[in-house]
PDB file of N, CA and C in Angstrom:
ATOM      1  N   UNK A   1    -148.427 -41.548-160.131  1.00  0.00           N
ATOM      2  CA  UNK A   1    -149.028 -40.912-161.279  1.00  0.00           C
ATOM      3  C   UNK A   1    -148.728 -39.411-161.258  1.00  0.00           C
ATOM      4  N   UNK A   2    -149.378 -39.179-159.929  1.00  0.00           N
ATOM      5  CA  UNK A   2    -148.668 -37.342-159.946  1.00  0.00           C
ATOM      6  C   UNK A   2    -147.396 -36.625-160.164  1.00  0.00           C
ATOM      7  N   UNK A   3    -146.066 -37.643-159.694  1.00  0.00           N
ATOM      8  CA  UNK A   3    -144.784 -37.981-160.076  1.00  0.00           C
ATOM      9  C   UNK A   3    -144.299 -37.659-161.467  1.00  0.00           C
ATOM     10  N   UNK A   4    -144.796 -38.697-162.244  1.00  0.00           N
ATOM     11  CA  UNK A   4    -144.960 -38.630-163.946  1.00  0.00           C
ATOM     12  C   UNK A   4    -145.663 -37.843-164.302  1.00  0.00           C
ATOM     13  N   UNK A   5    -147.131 -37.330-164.107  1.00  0.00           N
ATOM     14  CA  UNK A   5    -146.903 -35.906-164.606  1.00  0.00           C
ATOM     15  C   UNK A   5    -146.420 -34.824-164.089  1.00  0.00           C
ATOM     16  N   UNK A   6    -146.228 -34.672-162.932  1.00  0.00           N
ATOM     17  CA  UNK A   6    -145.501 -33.419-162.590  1.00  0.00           C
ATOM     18  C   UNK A   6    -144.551 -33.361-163.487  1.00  0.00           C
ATOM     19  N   UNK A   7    -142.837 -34.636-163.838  1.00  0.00           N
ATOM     20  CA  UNK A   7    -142.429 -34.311-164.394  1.00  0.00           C
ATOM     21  C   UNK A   7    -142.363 -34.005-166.027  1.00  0.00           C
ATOM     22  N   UNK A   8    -143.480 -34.461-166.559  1.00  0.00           N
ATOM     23  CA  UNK A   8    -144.112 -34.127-167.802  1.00  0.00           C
ATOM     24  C   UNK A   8    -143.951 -32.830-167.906  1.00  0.00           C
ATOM     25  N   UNK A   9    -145.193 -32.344-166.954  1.00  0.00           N
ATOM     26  CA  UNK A   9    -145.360 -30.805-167.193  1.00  0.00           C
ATOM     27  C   UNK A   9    -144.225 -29.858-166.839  1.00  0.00           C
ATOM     28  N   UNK A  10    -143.130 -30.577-166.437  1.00  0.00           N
ATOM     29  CA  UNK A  10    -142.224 -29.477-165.778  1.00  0.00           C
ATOM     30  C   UNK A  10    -141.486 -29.570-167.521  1.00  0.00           C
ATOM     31  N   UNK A  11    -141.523 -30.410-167.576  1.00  0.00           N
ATOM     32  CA  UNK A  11    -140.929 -30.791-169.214  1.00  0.00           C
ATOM     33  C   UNK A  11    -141.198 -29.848-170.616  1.00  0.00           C
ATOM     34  N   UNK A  12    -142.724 -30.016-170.393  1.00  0.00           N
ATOM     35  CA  UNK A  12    -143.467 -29.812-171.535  1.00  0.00           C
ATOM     36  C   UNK A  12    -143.869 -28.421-171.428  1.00  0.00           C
ATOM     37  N   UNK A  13    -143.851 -27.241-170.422  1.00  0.00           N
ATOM     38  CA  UNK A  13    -144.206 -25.974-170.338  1.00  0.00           C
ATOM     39  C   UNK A  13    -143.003 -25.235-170.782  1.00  0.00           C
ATOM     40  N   UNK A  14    -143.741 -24.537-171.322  1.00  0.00           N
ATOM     41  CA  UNK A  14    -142.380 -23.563-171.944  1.00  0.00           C
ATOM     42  C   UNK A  14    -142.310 -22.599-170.840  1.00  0.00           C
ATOM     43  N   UNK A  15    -140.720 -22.385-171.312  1.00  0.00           N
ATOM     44  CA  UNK A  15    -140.319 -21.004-170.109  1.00  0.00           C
ATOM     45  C   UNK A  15    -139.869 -21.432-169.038  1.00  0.00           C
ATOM     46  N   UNK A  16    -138.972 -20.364-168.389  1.00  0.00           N
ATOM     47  CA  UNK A  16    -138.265 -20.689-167.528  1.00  0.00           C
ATOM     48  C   UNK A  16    -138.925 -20.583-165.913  1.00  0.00           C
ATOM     49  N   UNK A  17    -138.999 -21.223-165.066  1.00  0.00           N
ATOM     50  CA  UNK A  17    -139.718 -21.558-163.640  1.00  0.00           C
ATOM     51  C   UNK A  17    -139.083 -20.797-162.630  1.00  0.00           C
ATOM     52  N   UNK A  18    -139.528 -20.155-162.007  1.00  0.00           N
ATOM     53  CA  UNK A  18    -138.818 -19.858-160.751  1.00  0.00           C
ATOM     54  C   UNK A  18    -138.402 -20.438-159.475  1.00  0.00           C
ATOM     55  N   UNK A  19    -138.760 -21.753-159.348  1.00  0.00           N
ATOM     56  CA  UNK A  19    -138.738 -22.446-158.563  1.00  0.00           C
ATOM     57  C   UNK A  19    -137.822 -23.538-159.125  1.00  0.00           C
ATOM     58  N   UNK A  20    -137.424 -24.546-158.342  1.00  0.00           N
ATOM     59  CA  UNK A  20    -136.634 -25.679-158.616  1.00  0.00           C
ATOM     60  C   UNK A  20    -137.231 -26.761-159.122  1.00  0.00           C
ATOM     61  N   UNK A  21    -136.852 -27.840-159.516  1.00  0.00           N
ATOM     62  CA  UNK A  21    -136.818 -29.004-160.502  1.00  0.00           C
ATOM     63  C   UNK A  21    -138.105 -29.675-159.624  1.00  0.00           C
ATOM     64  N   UNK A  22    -137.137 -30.153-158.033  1.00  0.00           N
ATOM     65  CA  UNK A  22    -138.432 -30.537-157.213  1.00  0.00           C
ATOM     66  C   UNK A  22    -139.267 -30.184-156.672  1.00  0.00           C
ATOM     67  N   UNK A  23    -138.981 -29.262-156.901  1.00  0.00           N
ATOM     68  CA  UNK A  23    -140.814 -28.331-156.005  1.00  0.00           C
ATOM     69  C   UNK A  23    -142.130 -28.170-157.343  1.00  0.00           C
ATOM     70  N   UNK A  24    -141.194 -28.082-158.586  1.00  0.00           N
ATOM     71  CA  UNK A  24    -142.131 -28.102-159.575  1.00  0.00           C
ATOM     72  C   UNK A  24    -143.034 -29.388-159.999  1.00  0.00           C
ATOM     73  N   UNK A  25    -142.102 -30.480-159.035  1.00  0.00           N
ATOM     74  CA  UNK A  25    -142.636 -31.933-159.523  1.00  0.00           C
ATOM     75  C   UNK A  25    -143.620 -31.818-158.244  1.00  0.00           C
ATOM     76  N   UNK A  26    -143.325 -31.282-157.089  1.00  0.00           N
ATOM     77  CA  UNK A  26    -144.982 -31.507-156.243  1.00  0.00           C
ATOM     78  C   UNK A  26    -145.743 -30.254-156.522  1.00  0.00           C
ATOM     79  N   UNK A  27    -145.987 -29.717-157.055  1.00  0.00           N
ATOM     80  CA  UNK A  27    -146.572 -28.535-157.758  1.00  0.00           C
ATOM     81  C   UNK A  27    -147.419 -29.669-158.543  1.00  0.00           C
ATOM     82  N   UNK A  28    -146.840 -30.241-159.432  1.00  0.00           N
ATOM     83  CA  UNK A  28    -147.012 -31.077-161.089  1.00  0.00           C
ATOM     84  C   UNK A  28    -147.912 -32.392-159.726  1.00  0.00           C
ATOM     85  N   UNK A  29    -147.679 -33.037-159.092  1.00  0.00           N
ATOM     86  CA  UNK A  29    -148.642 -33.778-157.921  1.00  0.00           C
ATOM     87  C   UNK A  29    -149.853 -33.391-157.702  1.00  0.00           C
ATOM     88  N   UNK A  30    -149.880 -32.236-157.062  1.00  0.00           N
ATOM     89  CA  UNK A  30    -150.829 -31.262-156.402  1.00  0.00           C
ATOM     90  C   UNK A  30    -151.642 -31.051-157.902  1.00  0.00           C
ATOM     91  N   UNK A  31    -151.315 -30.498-159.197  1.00  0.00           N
ATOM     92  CA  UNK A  31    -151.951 -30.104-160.023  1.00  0.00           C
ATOM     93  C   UNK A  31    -152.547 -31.549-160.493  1.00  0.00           C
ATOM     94  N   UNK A  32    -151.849 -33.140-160.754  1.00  0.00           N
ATOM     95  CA  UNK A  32    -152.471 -33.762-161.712  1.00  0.00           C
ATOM     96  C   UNK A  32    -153.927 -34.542-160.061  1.00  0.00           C
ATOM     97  N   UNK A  33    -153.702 -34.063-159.357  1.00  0.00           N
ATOM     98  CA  UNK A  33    -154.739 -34.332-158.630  1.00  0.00           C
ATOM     99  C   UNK A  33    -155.776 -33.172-158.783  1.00  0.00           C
ATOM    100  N   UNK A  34    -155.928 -32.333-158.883  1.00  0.00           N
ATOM    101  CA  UNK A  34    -156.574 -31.223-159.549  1.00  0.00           C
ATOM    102  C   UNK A  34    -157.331 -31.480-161.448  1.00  0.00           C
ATOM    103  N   UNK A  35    -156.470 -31.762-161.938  1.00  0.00           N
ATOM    104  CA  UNK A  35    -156.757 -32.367-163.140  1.00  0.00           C
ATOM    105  C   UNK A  35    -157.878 -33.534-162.909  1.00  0.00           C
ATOM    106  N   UNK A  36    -157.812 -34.084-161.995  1.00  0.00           N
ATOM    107  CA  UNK A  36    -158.459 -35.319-162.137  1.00  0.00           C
ATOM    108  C   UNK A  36    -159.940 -35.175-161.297  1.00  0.00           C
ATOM    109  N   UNK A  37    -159.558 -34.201-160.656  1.00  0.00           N
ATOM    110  CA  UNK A  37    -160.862 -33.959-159.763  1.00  0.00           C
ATOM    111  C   UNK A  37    -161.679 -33.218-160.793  1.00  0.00           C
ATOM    112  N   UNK A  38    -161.072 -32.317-161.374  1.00  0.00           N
ATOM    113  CA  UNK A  38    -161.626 -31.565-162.521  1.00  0.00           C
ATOM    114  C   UNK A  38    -162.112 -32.026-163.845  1.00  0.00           C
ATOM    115  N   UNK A  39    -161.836 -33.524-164.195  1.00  0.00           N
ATOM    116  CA  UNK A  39    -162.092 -34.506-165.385  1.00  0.00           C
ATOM    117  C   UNK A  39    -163.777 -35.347-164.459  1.00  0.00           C
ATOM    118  N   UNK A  40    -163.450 -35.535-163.209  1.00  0.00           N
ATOM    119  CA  UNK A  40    -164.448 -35.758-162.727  1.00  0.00           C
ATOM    120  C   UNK A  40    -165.738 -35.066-162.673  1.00  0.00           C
ATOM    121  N   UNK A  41    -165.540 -33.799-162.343  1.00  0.00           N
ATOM    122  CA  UNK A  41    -166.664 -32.658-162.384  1.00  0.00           C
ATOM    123  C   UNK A  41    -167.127 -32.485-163.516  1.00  0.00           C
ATOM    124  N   UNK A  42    -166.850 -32.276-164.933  1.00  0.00           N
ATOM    125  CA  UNK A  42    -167.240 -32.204-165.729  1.00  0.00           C
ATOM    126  C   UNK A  42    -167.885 -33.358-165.962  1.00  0.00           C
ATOM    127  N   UNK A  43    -167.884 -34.681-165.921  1.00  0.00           N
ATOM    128  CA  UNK A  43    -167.944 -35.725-166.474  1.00  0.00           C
ATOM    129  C   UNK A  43    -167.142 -36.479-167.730  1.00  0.00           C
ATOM    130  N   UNK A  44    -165.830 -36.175-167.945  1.00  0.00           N
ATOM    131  CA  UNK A  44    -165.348 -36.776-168.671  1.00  0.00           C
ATOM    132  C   UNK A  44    -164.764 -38.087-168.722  1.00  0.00           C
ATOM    133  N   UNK A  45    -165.217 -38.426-167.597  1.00  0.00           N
ATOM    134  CA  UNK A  45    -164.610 -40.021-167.251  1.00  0.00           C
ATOM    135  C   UNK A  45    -164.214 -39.986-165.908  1.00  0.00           C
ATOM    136  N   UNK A  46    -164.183 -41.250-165.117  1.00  0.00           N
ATOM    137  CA  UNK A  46    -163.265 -41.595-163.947  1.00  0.00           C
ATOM    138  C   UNK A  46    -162.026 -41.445-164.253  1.00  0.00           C
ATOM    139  N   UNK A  47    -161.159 -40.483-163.813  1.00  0.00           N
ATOM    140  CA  UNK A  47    -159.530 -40.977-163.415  1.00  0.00           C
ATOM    141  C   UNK A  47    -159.086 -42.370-162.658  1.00  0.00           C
ATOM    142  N   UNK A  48    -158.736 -43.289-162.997  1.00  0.00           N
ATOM    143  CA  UNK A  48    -158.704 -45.082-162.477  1.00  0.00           C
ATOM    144  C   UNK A  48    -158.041 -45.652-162.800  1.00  0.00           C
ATOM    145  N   UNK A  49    -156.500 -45.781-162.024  1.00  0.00           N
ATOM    146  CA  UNK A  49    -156.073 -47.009-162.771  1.00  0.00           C
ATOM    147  C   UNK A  49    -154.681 -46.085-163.521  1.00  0.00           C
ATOM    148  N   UNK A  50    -153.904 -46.908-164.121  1.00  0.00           N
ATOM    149  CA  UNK A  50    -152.353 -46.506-164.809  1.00  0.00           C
ATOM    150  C   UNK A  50    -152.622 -46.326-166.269  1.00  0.00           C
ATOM    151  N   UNK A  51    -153.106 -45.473-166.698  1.00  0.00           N
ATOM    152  CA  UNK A  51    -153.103 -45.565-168.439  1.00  0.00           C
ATOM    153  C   UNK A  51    -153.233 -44.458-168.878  1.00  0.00           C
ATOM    154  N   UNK A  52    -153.381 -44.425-170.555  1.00  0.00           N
ATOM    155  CA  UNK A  52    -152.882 -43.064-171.545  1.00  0.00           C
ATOM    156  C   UNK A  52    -153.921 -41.559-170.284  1.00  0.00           C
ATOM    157  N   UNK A  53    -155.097 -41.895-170.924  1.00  0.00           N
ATOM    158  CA  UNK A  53    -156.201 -41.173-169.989  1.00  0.00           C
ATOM    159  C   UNK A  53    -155.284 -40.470-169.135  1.00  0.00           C
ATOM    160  N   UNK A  54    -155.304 -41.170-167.846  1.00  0.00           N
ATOM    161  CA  UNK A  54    -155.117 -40.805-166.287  1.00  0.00           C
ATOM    162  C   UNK A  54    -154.124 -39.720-166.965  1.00  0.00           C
ATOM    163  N   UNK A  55    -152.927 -40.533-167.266  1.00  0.00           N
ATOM    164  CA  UNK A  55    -151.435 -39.714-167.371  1.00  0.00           C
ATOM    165  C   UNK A  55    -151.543 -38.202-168.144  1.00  0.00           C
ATOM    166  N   UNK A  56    -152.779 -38.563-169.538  1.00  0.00           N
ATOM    167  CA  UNK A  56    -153.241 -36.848-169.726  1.00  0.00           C
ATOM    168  C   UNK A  56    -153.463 -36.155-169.059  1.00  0.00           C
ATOM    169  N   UNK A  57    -154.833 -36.546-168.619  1.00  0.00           N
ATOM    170  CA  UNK A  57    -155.901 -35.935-167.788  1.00  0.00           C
ATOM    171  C   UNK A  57    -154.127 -35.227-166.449  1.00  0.00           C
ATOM    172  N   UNK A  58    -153.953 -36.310-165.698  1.00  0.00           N
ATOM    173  CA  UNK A  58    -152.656 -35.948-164.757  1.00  0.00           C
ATOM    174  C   UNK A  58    -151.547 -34.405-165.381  1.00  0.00           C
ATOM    175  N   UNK A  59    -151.533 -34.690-166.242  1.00  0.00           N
ATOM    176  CA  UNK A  59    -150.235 -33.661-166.797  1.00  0.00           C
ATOM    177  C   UNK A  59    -150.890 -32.447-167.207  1.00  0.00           C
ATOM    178  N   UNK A  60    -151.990 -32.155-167.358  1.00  0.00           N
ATOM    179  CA  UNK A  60    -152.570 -30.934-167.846  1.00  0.00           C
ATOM    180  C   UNK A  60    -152.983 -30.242-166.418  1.00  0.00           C
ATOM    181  N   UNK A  61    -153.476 -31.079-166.029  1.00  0.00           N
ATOM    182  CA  UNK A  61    -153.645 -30.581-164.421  1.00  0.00           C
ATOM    183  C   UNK A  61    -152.816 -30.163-164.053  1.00  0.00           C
ATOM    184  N   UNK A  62    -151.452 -30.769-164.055  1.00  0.00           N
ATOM    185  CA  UNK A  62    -149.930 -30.134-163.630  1.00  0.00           C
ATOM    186  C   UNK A  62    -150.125 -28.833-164.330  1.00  0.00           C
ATOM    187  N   UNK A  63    -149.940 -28.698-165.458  1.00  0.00           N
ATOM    188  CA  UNK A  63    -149.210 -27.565-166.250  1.00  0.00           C
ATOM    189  C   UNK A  63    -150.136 -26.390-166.037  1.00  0.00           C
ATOM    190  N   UNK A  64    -151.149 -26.595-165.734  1.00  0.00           N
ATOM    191  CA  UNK A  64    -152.222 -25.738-165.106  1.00  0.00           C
ATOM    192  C   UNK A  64    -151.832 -25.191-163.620  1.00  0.00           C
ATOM    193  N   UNK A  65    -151.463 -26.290-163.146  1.00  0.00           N
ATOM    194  CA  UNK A  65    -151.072 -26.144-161.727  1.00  0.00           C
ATOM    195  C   UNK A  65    -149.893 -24.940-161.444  1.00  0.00           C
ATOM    196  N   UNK A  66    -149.016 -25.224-162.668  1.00  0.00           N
ATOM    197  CA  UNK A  66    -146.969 -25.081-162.615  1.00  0.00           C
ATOM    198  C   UNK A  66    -147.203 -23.420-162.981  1.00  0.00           C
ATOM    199  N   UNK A  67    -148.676 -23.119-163.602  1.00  0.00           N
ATOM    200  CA  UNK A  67    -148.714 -22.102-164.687  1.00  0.00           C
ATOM    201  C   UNK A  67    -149.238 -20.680-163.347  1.00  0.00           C
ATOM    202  N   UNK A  68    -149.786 -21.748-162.614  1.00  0.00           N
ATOM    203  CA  UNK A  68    -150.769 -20.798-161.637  1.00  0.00           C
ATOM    204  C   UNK A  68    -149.536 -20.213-160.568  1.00  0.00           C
ATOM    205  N   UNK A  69    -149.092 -21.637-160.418  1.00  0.00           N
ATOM    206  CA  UNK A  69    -147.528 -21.174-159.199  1.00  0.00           C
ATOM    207  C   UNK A  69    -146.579 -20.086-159.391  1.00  0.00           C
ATOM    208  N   UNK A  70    -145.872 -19.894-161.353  1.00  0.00           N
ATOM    209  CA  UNK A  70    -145.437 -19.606-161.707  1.00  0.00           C
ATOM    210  C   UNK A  70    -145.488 -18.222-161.694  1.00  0.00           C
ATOM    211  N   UNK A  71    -147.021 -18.044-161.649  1.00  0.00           N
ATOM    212  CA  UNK A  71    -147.459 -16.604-161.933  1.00  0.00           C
ATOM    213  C   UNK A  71    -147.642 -15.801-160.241  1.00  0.00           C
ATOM    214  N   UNK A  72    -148.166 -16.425-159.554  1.00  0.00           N
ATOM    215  CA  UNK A  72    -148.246 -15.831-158.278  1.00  0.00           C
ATOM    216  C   UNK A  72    -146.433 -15.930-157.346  1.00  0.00           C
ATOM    217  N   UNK A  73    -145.806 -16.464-157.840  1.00  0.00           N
ATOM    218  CA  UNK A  73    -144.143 -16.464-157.508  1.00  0.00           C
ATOM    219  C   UNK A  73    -144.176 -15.044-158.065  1.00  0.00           C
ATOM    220  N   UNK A  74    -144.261 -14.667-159.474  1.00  0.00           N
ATOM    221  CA  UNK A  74    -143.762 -14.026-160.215  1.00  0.00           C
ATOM    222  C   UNK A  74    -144.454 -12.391-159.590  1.00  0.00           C
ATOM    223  N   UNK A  75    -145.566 -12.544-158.934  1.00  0.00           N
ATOM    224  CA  UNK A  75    -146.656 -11.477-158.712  1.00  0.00           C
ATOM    225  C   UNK A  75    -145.971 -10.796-157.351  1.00  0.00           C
ATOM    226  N   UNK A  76    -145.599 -12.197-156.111  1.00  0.00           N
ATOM    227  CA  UNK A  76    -144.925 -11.929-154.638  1.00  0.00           C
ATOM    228  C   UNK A  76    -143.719 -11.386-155.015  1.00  0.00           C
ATOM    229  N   UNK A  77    -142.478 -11.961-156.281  1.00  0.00           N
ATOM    230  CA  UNK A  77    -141.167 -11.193-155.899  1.00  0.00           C
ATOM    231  C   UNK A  77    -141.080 -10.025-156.629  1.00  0.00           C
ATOM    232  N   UNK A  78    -141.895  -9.317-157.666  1.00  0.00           N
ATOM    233  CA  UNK A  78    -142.312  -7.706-158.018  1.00  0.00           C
ATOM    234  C   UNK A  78    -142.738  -6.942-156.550  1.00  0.00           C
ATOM    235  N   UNK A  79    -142.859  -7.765-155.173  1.00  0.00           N
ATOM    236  CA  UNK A  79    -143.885  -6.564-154.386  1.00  0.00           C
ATOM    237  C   UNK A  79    -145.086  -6.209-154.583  1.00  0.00           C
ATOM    238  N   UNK A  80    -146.270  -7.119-155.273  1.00  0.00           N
ATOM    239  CA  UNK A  80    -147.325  -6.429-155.608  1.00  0.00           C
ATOM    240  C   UNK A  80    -148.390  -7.213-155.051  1.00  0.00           C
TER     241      UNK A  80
END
């Protein structure tokens, strides 16, 4: 699941990444597990199972994830 959205979100974010194809897809892992822990906390449902849900809930988490990476890459190679 984290797989498919990682590569969703590597897909679906605009702009160019500083990092590579596959590091953005375990980035996009790491985030749709984040997503889902975070659909949990609120109460918006269990993450469970292979369907539309999960794979949202999964890919926003990524792009959240890709967005956070993106920016602290971007923060370390300025020197700041």
């Amino acid at each position: 699941m984290g797989l498919i959205a990682g590569a969703l979100a590597k897909a679906i974010r605009p702009g160019k990444d500083p990092q590579g194809c596959f590091f953005s897809i375990f980035i996009g892992i790491i985030g749709a597990v984040l997503g889902g822990w975070i659909a949990t906390l609120f109460g918006w449902g269990r993450v469970n199972g292979f369907n539309l849900y999960s794979i949202l809930i999964a890919t926003v988490g990524a792009i959240i994830a890709l967005a956070i990476w993106a920016a602290l890459d971007k923060r370390r190679n300025r020197g700041v």
